[in-house]
C-alpha atoms as a PDB file:
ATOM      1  CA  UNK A   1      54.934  43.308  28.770  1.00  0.00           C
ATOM      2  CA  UNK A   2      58.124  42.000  27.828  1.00  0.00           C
ATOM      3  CA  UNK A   3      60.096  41.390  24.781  1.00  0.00           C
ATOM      4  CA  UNK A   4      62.148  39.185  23.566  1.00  0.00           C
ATOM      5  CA  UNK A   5      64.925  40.639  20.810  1.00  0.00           C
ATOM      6  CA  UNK A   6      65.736  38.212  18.074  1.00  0.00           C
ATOM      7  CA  UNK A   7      67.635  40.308  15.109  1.00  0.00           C
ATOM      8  CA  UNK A   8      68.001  43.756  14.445  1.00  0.00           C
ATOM      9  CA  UNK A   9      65.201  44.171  12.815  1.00  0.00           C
ATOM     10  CA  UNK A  10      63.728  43.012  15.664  1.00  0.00           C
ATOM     11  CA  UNK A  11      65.401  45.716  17.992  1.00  0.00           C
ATOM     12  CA  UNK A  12      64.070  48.342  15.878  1.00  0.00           C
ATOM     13  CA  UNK A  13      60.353  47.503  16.060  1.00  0.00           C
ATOM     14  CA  UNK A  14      60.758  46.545  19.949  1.00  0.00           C
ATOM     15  CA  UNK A  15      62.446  50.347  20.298  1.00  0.00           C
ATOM     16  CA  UNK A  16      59.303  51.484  18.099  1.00  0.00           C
ATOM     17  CA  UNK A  17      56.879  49.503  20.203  1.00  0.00           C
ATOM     18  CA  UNK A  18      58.344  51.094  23.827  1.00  0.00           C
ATOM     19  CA  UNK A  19      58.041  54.584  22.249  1.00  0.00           C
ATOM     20  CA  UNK A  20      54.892  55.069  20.761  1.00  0.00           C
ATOM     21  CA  UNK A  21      52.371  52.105  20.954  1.00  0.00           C
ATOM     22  CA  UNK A  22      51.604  48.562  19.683  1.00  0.00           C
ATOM     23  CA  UNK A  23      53.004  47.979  16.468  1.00  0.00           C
ATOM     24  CA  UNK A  24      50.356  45.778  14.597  1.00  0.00           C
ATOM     25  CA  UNK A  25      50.703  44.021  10.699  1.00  0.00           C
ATOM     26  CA  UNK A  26      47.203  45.143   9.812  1.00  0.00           C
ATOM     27  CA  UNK A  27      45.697  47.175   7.103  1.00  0.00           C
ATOM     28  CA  UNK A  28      42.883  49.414   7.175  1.00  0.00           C
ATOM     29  CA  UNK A  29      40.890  48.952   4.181  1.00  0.00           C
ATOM     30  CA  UNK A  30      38.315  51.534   3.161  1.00  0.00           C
ATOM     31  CA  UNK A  31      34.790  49.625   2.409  1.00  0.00           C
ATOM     32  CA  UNK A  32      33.512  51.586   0.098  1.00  0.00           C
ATOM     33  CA  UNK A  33      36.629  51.676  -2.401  1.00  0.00           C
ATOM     34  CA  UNK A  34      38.012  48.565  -1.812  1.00  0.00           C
ATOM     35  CA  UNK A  35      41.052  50.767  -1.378  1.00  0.00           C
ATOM     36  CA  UNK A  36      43.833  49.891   1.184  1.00  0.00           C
ATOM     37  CA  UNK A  37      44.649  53.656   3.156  1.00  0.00           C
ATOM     38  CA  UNK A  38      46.815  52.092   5.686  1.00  0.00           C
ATOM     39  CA  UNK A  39      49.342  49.396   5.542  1.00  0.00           C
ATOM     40  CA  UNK A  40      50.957  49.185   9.045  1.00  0.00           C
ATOM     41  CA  UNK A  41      49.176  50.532  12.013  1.00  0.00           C
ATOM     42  CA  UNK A  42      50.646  51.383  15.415  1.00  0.00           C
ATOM     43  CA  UNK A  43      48.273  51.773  18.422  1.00  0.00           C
ATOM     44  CA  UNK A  44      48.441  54.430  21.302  1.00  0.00           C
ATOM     45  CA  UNK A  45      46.271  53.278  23.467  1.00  0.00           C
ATOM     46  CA  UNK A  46      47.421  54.769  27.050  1.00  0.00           C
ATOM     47  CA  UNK A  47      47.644  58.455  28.381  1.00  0.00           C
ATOM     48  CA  UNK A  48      51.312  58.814  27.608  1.00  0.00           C
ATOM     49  CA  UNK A  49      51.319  56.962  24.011  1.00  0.00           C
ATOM     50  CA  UNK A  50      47.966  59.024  23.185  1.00  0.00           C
ATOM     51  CA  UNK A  51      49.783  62.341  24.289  1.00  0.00           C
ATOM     52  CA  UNK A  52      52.952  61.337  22.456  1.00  0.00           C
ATOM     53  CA  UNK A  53      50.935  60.730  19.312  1.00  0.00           C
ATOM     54  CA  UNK A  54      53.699  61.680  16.247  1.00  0.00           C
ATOM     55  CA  UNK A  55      55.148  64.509  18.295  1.00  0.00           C
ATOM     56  CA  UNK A  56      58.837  64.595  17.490  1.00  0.00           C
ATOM     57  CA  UNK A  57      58.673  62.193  14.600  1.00  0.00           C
ATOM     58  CA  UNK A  58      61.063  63.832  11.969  1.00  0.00           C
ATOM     59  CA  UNK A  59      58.795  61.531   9.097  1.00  0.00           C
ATOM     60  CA  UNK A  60      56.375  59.112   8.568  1.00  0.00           C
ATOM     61  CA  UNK A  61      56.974  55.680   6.467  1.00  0.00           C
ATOM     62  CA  UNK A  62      54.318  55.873   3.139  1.00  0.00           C
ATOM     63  CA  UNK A  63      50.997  54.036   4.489  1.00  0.00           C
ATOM     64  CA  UNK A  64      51.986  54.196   7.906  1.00  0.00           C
ATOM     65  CA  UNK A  65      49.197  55.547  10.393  1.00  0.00           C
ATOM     66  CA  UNK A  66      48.694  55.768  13.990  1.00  0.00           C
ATOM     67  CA  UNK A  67      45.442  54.843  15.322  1.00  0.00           C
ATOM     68  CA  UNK A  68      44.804  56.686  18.994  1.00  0.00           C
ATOM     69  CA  UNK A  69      41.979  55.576  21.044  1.00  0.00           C
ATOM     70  CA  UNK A  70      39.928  56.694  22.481  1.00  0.00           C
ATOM     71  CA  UNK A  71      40.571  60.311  21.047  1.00  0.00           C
ATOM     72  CA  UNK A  72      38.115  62.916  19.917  1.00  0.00           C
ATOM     73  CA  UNK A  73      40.200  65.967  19.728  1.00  0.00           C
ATOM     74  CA  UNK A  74      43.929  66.028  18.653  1.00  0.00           C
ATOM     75  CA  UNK A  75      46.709  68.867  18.838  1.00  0.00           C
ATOM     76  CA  UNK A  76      50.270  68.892  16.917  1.00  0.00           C
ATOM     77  CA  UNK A  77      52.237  70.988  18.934  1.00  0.00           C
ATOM     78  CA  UNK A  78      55.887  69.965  18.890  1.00  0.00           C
ATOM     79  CA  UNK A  79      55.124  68.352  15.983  1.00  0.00           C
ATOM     80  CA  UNK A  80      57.628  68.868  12.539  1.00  0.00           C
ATOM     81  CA  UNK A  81      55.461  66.969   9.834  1.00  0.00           C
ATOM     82  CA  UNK A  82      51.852  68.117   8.762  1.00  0.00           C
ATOM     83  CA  UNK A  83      49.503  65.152   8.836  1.00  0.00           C
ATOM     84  CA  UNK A  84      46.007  63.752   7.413  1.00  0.00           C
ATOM     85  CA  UNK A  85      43.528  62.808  10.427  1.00  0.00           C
ATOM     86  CA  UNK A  86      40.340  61.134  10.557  1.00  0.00           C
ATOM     87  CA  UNK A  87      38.206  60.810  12.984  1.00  0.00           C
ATOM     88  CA  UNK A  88      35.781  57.523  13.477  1.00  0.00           C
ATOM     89  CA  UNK A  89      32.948  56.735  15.278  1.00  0.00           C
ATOM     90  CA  UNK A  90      32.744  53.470  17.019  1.00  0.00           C
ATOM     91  CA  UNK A  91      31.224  51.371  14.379  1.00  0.00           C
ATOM     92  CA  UNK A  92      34.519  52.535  12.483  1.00  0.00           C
ATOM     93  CA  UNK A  93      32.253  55.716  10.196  1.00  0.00           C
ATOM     94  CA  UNK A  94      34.853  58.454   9.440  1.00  0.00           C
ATOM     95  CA  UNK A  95      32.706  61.349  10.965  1.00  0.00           C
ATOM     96  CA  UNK A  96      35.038  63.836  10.171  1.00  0.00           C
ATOM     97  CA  UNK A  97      38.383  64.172   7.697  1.00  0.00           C
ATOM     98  CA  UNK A  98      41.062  66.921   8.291  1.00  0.00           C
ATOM     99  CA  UNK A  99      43.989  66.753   5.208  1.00  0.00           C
ATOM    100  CA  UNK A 100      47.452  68.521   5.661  1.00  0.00           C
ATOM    101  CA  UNK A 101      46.968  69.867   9.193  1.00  0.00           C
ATOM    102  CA  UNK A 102      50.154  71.670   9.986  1.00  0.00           C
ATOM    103  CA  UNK A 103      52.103  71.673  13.187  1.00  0.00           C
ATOM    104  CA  UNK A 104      51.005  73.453  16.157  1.00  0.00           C
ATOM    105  CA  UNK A 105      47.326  73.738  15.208  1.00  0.00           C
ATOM    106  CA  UNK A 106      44.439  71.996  17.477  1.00  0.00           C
ATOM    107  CA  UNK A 107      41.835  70.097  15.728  1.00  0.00           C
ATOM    108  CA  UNK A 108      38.377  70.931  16.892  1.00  0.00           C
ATOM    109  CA  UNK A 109      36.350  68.332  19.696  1.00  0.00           C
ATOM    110  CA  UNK A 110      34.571  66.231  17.021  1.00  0.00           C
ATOM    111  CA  UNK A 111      31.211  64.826  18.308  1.00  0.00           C
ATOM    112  CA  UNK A 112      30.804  61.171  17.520  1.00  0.00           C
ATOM    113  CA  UNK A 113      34.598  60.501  17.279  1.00  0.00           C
ATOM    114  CA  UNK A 114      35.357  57.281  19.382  1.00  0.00           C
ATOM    115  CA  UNK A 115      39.190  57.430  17.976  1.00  0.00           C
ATOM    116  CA  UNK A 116      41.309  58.479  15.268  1.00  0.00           C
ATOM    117  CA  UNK A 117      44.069  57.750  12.904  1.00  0.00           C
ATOM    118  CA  UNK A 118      46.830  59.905  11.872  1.00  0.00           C
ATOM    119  CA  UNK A 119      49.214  59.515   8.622  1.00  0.00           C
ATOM    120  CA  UNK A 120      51.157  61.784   6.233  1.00  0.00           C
ATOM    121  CA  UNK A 121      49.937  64.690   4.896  1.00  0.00           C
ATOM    122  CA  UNK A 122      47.856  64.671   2.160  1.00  0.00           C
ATOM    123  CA  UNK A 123      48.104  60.363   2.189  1.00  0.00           C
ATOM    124  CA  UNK A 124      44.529  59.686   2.622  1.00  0.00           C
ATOM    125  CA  UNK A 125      43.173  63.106   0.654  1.00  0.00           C
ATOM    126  CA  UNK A 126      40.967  61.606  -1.668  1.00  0.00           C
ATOM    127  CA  UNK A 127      40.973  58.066  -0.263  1.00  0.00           C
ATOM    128  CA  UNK A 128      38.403  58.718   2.821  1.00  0.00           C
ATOM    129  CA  UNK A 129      35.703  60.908   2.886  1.00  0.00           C
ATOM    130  CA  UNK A 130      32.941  61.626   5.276  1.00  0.00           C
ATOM    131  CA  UNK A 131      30.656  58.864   5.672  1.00  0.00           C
ATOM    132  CA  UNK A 132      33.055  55.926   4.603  1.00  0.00           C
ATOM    133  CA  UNK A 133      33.329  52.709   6.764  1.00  0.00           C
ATOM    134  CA  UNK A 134      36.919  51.409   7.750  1.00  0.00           C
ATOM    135  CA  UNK A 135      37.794  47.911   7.915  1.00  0.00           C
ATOM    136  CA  UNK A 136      41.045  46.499   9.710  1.00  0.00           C
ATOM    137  CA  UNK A 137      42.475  43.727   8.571  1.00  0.00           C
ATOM    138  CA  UNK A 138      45.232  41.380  10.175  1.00  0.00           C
ATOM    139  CA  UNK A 139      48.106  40.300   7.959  1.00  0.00           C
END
């Protein structure tokens, strides 16, 4: 895919987009809150973007997350931020919810999990819990 560059902004999110995934303007909304967790998504959604994940990422903008699919284990080795995951099924259920996971720790194979989304520590403690439905929403 090719991209045209139209501003600097523009060069930034084109640089973020060859790096790590698809950046998308969408919001995850959790159903049964009401409650927006996410407020700009990125998308790894090939072997060397879903490998990549956050590694190396020195922080993570507030609401940010990165959805990897499909994904059903994760590991944060060579990573220097600890991050909230969650794993979903494929009708979008979180199945399970791991807060504050620190780097170089391996998340256990999570039956059920069709994908999952990562985001700052401790960012979507108390926002998500087991059982909740996610909805994304295009801006």
């Amino acid at each position: 895919m090719i991209y045209q560059i139209e501003n600097d902004s523009m060069k930034d999110r084109a640089i973020q987009i060859t790096l790590v995934g698809m950046v998308l303007d969408m919001n995850v909304k959790n159903r049964r809150t009401g409650v927006i967790v996410i407020d700009h998504l990125e998308i790894a959604d090939t072997f060397f973007k879903r490998f990549k994940g956050l590694m190396g990422r020195k922080n993570l903008s507030k609401l940010t997350g990165l959805k990897i699919d499909p994904c059903n284990s994760i590991h944060c080795f060579f990573m220097r931020i600890p991050i909230d995951v969650i794993f979903l099924s494929k009708d979008d259920v979180v199945v399970k919810a791991i807060h504050d996971m620190k780097p170089w720790r391996v998340s256990p194979i999570v039956k059920g999990a069709r994908y999952v989304i990562e985001a700052n520590a401790l960012e979507l403690a108390g926002k998500v819990e087991l059982g909740d439905m996610l909805e994304f929403i295009e801006e």
